[in-house]
C-alpha atoms as a PDB file:
ATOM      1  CA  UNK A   1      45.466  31.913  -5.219  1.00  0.00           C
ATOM      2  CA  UNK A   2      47.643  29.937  -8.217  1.00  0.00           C
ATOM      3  CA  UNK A   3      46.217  26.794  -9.288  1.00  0.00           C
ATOM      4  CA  UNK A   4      47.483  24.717 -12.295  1.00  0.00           C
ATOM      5  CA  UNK A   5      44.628  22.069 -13.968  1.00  0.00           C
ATOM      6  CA  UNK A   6      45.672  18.569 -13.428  1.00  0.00           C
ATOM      7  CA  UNK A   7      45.505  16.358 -16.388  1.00  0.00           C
ATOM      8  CA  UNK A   8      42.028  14.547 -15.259  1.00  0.00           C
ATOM      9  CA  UNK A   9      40.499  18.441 -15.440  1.00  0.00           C
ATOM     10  CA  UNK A  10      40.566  19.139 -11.157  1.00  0.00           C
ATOM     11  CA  UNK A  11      42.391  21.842 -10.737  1.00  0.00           C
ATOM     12  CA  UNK A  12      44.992  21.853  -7.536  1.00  0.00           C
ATOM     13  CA  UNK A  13      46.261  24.523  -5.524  1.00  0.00           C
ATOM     14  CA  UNK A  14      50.106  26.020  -6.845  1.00  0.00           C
ATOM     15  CA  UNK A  15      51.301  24.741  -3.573  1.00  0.00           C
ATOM     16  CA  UNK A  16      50.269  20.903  -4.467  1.00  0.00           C
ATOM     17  CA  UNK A  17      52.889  19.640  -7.090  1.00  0.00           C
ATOM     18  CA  UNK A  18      51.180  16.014  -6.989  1.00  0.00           C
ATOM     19  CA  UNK A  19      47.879  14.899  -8.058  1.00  0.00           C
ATOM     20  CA  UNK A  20      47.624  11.593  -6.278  1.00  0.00           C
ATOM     21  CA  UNK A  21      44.263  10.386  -7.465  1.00  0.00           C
ATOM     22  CA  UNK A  22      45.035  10.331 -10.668  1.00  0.00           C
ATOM     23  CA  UNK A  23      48.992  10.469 -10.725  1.00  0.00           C
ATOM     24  CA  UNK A  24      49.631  14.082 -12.734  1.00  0.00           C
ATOM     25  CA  UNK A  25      52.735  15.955 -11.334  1.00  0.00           C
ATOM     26  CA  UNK A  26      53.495  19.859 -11.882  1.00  0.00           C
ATOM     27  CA  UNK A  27      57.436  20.397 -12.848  1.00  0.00           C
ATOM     28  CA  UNK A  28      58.788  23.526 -14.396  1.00  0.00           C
ATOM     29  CA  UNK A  29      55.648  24.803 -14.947  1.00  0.00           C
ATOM     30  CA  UNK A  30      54.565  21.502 -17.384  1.00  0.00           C
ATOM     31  CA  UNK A  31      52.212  18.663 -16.056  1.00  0.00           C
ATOM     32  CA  UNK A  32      53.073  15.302 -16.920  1.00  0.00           C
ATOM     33  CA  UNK A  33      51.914  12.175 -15.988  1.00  0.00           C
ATOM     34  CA  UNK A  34      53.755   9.546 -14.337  1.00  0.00           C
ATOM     35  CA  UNK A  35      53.810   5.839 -16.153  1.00  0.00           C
ATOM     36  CA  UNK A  36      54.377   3.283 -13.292  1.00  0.00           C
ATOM     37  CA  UNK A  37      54.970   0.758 -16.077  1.00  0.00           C
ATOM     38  CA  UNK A  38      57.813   2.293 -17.587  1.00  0.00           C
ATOM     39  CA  UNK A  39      58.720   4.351 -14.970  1.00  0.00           C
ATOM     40  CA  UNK A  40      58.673   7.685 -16.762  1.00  0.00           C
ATOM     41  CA  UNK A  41      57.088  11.134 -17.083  1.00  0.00           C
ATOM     42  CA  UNK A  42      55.587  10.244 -20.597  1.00  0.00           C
ATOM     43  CA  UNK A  43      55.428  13.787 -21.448  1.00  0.00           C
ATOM     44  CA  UNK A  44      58.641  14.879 -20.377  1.00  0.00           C
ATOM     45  CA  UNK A  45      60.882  11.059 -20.427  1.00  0.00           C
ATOM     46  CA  UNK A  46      62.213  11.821 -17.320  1.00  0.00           C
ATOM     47  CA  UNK A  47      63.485   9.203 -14.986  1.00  0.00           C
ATOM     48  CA  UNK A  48      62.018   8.766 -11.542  1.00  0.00           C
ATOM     49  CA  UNK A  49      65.527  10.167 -10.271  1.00  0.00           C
ATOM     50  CA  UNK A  50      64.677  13.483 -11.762  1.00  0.00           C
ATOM     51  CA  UNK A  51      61.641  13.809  -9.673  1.00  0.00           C
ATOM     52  CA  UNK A  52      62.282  15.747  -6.587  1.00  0.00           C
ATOM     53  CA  UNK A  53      62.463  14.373  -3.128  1.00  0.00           C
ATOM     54  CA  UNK A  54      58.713  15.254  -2.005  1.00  0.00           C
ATOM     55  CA  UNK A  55      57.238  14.051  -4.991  1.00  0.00           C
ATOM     56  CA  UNK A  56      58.970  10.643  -5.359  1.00  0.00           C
ATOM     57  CA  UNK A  57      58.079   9.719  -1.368  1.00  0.00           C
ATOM     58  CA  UNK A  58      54.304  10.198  -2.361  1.00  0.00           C
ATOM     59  CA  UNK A  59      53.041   6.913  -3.011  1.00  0.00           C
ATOM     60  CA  UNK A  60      49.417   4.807  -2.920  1.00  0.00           C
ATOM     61  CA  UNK A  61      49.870   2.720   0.561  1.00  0.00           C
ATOM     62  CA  UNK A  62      51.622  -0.505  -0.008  1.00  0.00           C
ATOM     63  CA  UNK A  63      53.182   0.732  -3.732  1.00  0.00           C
ATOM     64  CA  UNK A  64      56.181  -0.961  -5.154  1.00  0.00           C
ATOM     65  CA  UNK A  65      58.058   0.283  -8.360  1.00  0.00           C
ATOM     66  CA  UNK A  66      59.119  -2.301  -9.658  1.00  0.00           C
ATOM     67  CA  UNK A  67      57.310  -2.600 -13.007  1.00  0.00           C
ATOM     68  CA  UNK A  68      59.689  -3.839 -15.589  1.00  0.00           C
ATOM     69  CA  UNK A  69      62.432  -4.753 -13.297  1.00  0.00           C
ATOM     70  CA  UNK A  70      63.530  -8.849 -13.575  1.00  0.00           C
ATOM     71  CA  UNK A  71      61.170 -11.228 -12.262  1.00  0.00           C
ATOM     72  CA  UNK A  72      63.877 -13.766 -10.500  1.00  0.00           C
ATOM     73  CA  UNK A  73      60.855 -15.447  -8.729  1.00  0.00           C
ATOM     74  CA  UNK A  74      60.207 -16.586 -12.603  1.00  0.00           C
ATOM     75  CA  UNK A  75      63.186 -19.157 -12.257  1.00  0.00           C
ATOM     76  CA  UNK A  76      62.130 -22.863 -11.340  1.00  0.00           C
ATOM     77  CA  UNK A  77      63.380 -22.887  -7.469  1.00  0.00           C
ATOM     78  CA  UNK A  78      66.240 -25.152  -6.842  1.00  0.00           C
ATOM     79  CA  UNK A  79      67.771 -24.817 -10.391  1.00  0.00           C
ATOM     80  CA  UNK A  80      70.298 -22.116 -10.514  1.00  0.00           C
ATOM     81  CA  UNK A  81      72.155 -23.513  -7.413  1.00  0.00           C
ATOM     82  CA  UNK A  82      72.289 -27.256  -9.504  1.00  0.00           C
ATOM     83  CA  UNK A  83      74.014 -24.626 -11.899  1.00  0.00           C
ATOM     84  CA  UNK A  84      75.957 -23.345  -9.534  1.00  0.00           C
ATOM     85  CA  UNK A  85      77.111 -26.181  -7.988  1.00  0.00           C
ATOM     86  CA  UNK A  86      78.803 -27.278 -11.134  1.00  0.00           C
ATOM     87  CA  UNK A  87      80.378 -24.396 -11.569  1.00  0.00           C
ATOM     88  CA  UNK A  88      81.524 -24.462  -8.532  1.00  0.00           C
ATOM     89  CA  UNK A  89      83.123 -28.229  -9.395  1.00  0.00           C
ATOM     90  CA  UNK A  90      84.807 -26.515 -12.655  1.00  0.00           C
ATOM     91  CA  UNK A  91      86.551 -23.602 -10.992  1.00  0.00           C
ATOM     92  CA  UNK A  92      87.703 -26.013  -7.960  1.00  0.00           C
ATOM     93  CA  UNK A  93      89.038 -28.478 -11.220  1.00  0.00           C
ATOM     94  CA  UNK A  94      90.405 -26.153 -13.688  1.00  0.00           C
ATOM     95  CA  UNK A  95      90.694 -22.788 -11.594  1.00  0.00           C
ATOM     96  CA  UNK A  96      88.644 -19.908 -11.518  1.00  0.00           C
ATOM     97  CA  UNK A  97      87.130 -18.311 -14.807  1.00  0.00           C
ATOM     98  CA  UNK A  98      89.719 -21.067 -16.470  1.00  0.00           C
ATOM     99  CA  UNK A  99      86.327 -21.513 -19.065  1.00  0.00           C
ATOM    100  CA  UNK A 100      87.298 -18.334 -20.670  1.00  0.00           C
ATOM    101  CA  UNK A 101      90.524 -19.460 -22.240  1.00  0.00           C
ATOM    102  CA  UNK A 102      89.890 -22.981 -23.455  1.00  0.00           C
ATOM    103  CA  UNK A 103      91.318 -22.541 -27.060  1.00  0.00           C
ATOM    104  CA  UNK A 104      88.290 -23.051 -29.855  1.00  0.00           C
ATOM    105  CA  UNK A 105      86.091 -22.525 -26.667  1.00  0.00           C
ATOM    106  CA  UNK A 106      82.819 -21.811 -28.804  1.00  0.00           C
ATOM    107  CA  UNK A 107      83.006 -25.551 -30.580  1.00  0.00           C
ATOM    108  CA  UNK A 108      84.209 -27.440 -27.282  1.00  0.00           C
ATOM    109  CA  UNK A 109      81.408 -26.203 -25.366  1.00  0.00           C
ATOM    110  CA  UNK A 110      78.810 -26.434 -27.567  1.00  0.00           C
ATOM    111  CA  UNK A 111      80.295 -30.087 -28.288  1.00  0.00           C
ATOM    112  CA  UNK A 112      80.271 -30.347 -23.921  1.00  0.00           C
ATOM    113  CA  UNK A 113      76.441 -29.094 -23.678  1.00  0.00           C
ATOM    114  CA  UNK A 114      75.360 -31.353 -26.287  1.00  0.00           C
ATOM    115  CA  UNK A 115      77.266 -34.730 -24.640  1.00  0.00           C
ATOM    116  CA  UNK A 116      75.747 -33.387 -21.199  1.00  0.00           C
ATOM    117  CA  UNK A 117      71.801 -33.258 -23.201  1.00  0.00           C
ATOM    118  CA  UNK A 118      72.284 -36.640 -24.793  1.00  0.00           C
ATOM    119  CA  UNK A 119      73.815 -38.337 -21.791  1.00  0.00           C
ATOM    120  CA  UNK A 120      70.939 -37.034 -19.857  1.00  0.00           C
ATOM    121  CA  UNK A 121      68.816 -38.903 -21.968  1.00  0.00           C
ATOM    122  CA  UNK A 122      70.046 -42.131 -20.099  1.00  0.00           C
ATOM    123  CA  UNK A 123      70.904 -41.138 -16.594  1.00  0.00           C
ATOM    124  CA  UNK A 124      70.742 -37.877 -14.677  1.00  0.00           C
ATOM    125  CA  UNK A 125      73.439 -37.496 -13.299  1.00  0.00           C
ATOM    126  CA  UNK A 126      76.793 -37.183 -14.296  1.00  0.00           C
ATOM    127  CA  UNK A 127      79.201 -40.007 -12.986  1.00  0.00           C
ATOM    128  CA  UNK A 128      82.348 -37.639 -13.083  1.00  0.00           C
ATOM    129  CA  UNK A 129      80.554 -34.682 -10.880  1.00  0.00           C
ATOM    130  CA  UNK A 130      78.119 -36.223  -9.409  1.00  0.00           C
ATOM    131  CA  UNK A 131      75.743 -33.443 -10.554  1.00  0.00           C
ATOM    132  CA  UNK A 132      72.650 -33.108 -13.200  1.00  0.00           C
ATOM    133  CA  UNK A 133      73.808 -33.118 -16.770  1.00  0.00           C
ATOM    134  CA  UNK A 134      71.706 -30.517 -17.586  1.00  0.00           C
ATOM    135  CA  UNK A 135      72.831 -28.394 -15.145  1.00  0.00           C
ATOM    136  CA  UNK A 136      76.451 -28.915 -17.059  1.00  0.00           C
ATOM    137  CA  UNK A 137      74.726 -28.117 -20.303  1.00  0.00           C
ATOM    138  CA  UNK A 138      73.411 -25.095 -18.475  1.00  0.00           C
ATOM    139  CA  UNK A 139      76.588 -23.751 -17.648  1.00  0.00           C
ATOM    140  CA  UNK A 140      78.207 -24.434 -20.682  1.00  0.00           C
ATOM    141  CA  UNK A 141      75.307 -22.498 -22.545  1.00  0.00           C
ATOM    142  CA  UNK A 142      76.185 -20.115 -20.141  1.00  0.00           C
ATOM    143  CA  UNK A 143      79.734 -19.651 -21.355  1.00  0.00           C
ATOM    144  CA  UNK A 144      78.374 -19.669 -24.902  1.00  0.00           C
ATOM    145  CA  UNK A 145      76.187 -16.744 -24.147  1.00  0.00           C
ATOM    146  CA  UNK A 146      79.157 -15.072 -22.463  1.00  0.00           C
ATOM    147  CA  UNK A 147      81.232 -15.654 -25.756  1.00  0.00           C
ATOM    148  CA  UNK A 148      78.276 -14.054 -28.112  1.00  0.00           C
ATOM    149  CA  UNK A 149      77.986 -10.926 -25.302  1.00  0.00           C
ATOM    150  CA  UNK A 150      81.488 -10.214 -25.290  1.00  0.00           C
ATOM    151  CA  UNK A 151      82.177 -10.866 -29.180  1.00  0.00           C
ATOM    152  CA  UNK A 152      84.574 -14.074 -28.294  1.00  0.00           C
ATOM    153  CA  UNK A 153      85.246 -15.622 -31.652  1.00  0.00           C
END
């Protein structure tokens, strides 16, 4: 009978591709070991995707992959929709996505968060809106971020 050694030294019948106790796979002849953190055969960089079928459906009971994608549960709850909701007031104002053509946009928002910061300072909420201030300066550090991302000058 074939066997190939696994990497923690048991050896595993050819027909076993999978070392679950330990998490060593058999591909093309090579054994590699799977990193759940980055989500890679360390030996081989492959991506989970490259892993056939059988061997990516054998998991520990109650496994989740999803090491190192984004934690949204790290957001304070109710936040983003304050965000949102002011957005929501500037498209229904100016029109949709209207933020990305303001002329000198990079200086007029960064002006905008900084009024929305200070007057924050004194009252909450914005008298025009009727929303947080900082969830204006939010959105316009938004668009600022948007600007540096997509090289707006």
């Amino acid at each position: 009978m074939d066997a190939w050694q696994c990497g923690c030294g048991e050896w595993q019948p050819a027909v076993i591709s999978y070392h679950s106790p330990c998490g060593w796979t058999k591909k093309g002849g090579k054994v590699y070991k799977w990193d759940s953190d980055l989500r890679v055969h360390r030996e081989a960089g492959e991506m989970m995707s490259d892993l056939p079928i059988a061997q990516a459906s054998i998991r520990e009971k109650g496994a989740k992959l999803d090491a190192g994608k984004p934690r949204w549960s790290l957001l304070p709850a109710g936040t983003i929709s304050m965000v949102i909701a002011v957005l929501e007031f500037g498209a229904a104002r100016y029109g949709v996505d209207n933020w990305q053509h303001v002329p000198d946009s990079r200086r007029r928002y960064y002006d905008a968060a900084m009024r929305h910061i200070n007057a924050w300072l004194d009252d909450p909420t914005d008298e025009d809106s009727g929303q947080h201030h900082l969830a204006h300066a939010v959105a316009c550090l938004l668009y600022l971020m948007w600007f540096d991302k997509n090289e707006v000058k």
